[in-house]
N, C-alpha and C. Protein backbone atom coordinates (compact mmCIF):
# COMPACT_ATOMS: atom_id res chain seq x y z
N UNK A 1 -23.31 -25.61 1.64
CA UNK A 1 -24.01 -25.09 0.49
C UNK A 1 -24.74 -26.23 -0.20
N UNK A 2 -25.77 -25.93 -0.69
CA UNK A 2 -26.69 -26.88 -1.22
C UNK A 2 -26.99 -26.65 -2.59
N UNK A 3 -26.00 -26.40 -3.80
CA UNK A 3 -26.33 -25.75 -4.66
C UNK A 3 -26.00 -27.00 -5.65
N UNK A 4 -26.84 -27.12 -6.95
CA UNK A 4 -26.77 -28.13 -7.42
C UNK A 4 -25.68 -29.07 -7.84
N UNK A 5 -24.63 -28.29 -8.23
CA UNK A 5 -23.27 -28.83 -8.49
C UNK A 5 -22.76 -29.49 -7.46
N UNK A 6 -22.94 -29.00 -5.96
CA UNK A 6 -22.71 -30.10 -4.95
C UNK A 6 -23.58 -31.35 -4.15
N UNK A 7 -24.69 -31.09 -5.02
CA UNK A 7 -25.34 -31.94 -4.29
C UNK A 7 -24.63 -33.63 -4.30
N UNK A 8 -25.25 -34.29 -3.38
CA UNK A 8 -24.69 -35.87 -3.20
C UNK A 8 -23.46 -35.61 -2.57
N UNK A 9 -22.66 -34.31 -2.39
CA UNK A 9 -21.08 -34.27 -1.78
C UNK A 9 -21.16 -34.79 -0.51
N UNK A 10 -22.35 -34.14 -0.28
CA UNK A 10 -21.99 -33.90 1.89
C UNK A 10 -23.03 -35.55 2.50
N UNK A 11 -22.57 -36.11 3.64
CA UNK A 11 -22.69 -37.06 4.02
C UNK A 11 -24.29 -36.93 4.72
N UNK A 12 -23.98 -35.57 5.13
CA UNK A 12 -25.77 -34.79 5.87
C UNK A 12 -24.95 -32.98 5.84
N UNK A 13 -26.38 -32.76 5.31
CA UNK A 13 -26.80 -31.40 5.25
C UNK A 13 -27.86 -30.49 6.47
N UNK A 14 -27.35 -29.80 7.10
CA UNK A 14 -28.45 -28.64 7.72
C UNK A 14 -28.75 -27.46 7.30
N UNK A 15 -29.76 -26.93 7.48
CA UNK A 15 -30.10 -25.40 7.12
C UNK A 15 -30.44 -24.79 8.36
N UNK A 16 -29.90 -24.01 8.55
CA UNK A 16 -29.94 -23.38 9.64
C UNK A 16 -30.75 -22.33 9.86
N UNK A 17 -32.32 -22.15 9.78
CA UNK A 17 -33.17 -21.08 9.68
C UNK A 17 -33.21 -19.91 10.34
N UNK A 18 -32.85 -18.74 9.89
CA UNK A 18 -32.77 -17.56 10.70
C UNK A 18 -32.97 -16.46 9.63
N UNK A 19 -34.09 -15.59 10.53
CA UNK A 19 -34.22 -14.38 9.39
C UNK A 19 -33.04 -13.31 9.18
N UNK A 20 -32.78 -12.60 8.33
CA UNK A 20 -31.56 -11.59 8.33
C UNK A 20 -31.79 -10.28 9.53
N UNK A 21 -32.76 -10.30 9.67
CA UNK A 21 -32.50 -9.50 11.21
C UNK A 21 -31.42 -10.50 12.79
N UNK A 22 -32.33 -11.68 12.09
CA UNK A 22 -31.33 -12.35 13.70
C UNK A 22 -29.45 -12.51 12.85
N UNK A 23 -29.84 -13.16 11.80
CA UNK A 23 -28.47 -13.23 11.07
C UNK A 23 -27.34 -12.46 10.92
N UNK A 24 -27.68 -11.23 10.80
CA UNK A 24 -26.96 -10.35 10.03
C UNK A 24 -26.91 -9.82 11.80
N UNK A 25 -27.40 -9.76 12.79
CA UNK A 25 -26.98 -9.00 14.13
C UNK A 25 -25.77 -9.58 14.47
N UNK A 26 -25.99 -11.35 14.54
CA UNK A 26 -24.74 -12.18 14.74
C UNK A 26 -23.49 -12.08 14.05
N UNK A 27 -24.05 -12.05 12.67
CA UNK A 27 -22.35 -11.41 12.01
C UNK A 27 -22.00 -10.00 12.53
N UNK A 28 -23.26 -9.25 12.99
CA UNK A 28 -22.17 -7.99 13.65
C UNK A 28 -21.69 -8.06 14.93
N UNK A 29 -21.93 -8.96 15.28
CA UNK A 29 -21.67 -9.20 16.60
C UNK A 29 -19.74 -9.73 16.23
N UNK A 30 -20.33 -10.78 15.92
CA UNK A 30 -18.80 -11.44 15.29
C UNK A 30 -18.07 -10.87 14.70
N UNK A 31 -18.41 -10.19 14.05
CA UNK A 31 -17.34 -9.16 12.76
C UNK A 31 -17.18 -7.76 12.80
N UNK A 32 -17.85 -7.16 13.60
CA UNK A 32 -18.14 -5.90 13.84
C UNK A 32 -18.64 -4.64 12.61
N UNK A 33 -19.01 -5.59 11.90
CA UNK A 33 -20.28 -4.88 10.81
C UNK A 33 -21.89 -4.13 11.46
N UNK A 34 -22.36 -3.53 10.52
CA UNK A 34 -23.44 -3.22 10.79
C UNK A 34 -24.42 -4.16 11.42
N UNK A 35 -25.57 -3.79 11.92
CA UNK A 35 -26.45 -4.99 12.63
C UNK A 35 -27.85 -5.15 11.74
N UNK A 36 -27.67 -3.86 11.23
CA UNK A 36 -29.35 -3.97 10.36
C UNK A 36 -29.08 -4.41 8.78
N UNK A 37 -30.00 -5.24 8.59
CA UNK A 37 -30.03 -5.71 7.14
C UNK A 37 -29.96 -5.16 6.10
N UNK A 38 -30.27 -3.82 6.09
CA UNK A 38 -31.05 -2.69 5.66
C UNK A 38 -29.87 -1.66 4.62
N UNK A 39 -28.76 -1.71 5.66
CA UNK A 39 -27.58 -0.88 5.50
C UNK A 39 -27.01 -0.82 4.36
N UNK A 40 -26.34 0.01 3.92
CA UNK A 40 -26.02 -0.34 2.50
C UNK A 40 -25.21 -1.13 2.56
N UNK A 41 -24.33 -0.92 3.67
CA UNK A 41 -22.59 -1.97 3.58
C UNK A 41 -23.24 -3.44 3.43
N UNK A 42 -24.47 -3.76 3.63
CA UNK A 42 -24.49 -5.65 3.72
C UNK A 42 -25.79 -5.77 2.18
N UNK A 43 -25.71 -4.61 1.84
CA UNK A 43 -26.59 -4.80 0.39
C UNK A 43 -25.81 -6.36 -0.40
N UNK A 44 -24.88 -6.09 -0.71
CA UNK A 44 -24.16 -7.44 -1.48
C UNK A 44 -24.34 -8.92 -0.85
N UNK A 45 -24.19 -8.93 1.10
CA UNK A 45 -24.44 -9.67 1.19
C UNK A 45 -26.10 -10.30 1.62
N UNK A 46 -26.63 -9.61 1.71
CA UNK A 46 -27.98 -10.01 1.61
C UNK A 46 -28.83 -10.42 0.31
N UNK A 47 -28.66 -9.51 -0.47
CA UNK A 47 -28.94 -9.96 -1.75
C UNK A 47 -28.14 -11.32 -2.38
N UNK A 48 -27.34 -11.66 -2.59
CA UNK A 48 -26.19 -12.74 -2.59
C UNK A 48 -27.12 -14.02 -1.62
N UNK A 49 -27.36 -13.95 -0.59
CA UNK A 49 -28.37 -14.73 0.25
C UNK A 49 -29.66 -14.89 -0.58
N UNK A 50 -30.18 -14.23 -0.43
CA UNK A 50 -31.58 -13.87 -0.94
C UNK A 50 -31.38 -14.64 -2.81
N UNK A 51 -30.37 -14.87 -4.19
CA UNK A 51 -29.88 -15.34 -4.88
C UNK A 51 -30.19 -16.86 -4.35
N UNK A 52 -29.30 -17.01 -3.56
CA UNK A 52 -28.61 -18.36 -3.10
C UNK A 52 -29.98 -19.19 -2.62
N UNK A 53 -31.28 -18.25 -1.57
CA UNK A 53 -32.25 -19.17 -1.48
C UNK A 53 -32.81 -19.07 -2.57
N UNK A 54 -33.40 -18.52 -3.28
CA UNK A 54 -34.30 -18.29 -4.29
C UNK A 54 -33.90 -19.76 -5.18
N UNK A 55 -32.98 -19.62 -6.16
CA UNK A 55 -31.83 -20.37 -6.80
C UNK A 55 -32.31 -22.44 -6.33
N UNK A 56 -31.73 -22.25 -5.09
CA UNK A 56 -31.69 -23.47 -4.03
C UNK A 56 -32.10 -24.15 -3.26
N UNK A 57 -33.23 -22.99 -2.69
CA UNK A 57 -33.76 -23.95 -1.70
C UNK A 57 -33.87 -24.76 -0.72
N UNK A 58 -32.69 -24.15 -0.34
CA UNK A 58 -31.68 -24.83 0.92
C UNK A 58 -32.41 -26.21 1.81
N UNK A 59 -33.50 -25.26 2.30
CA UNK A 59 -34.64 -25.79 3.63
C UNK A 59 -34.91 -26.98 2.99
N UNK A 60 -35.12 -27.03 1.39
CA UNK A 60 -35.87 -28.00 0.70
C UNK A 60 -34.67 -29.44 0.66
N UNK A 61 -33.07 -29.26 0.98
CA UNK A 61 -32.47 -30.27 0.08
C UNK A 61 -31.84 -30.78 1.18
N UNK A 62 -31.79 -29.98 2.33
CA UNK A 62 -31.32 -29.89 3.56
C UNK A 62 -31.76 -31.33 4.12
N UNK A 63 -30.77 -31.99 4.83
CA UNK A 63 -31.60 -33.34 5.48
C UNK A 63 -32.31 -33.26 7.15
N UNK A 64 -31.65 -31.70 7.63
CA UNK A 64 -32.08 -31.67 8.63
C UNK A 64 -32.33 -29.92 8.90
N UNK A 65 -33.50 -29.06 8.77
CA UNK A 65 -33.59 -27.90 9.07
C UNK A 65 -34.21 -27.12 10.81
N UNK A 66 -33.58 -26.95 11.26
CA UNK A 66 -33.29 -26.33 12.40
C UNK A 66 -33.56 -24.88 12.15
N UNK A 67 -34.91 -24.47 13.27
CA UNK A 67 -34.95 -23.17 13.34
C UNK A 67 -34.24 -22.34 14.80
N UNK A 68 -33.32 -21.96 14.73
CA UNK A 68 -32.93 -21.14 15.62
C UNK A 68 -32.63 -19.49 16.10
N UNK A 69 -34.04 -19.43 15.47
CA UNK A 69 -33.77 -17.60 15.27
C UNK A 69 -34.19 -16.65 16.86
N UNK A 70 -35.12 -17.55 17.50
CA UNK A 70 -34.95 -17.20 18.54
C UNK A 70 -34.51 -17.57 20.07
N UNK A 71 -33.66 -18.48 20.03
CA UNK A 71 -33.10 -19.02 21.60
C UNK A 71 -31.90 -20.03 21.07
N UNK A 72 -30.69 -19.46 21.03
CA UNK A 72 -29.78 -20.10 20.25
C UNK A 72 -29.75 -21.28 21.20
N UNK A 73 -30.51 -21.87 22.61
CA UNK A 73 -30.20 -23.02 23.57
C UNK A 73 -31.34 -23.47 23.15
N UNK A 74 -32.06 -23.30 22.56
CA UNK A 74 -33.29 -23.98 22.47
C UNK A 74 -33.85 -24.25 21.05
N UNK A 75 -32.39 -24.99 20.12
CA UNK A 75 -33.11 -25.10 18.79
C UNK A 75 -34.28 -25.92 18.63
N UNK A 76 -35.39 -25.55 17.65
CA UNK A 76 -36.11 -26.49 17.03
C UNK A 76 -36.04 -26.70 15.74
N UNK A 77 -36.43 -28.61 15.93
CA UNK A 77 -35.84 -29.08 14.84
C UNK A 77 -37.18 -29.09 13.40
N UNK A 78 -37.67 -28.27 12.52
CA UNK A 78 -38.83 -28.58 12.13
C UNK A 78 -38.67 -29.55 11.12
N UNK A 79 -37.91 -30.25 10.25
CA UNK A 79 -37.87 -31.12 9.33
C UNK A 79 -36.57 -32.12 9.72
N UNK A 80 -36.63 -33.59 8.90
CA UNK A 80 -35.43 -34.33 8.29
C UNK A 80 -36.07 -35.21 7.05
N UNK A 81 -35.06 -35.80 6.63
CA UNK A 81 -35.25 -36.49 5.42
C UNK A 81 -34.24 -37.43 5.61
């Protein structure tokens, strides 16, 4: 988490870029929740996300952002700091 109260904690930070369609499939995959973003059951947690970037800025504080939304073997790396 990259939220101001922790910043300076972590030694290195990633953000892990993925839209809530790829995101939210993987937690159903893993958890056996719904797969679509859409659903009401993941209203809390999407919105709660959607908070958390808005708020933070993750991508922005992140020392290393990685997009992996489509080929979980084939991340790309688009930023570091």
């Amino acid at each position: 988490m990259n939220r101001d109260e922790l910043a300076g904690t972590w030694d290195l930070s990633v953000f892990l870029q993925a839209p809530f369609t790829v995101s939210v499939a993987r937690m159903a995959a893993r958890d056996g929740r719904h797969p679509d973003p859409c659903h009401p059951s993941l209203t809390r947690y999407v919105q709660g996300q959607q908070l958390y970037f808005n708020a933070c800025r993750p991508w922005e504080r992140a020392n290393l952002v990685v997009e992996e939304a489509t080929d979980l073997n084939r991340p790309t790396l688009l930023g570091s700091q």
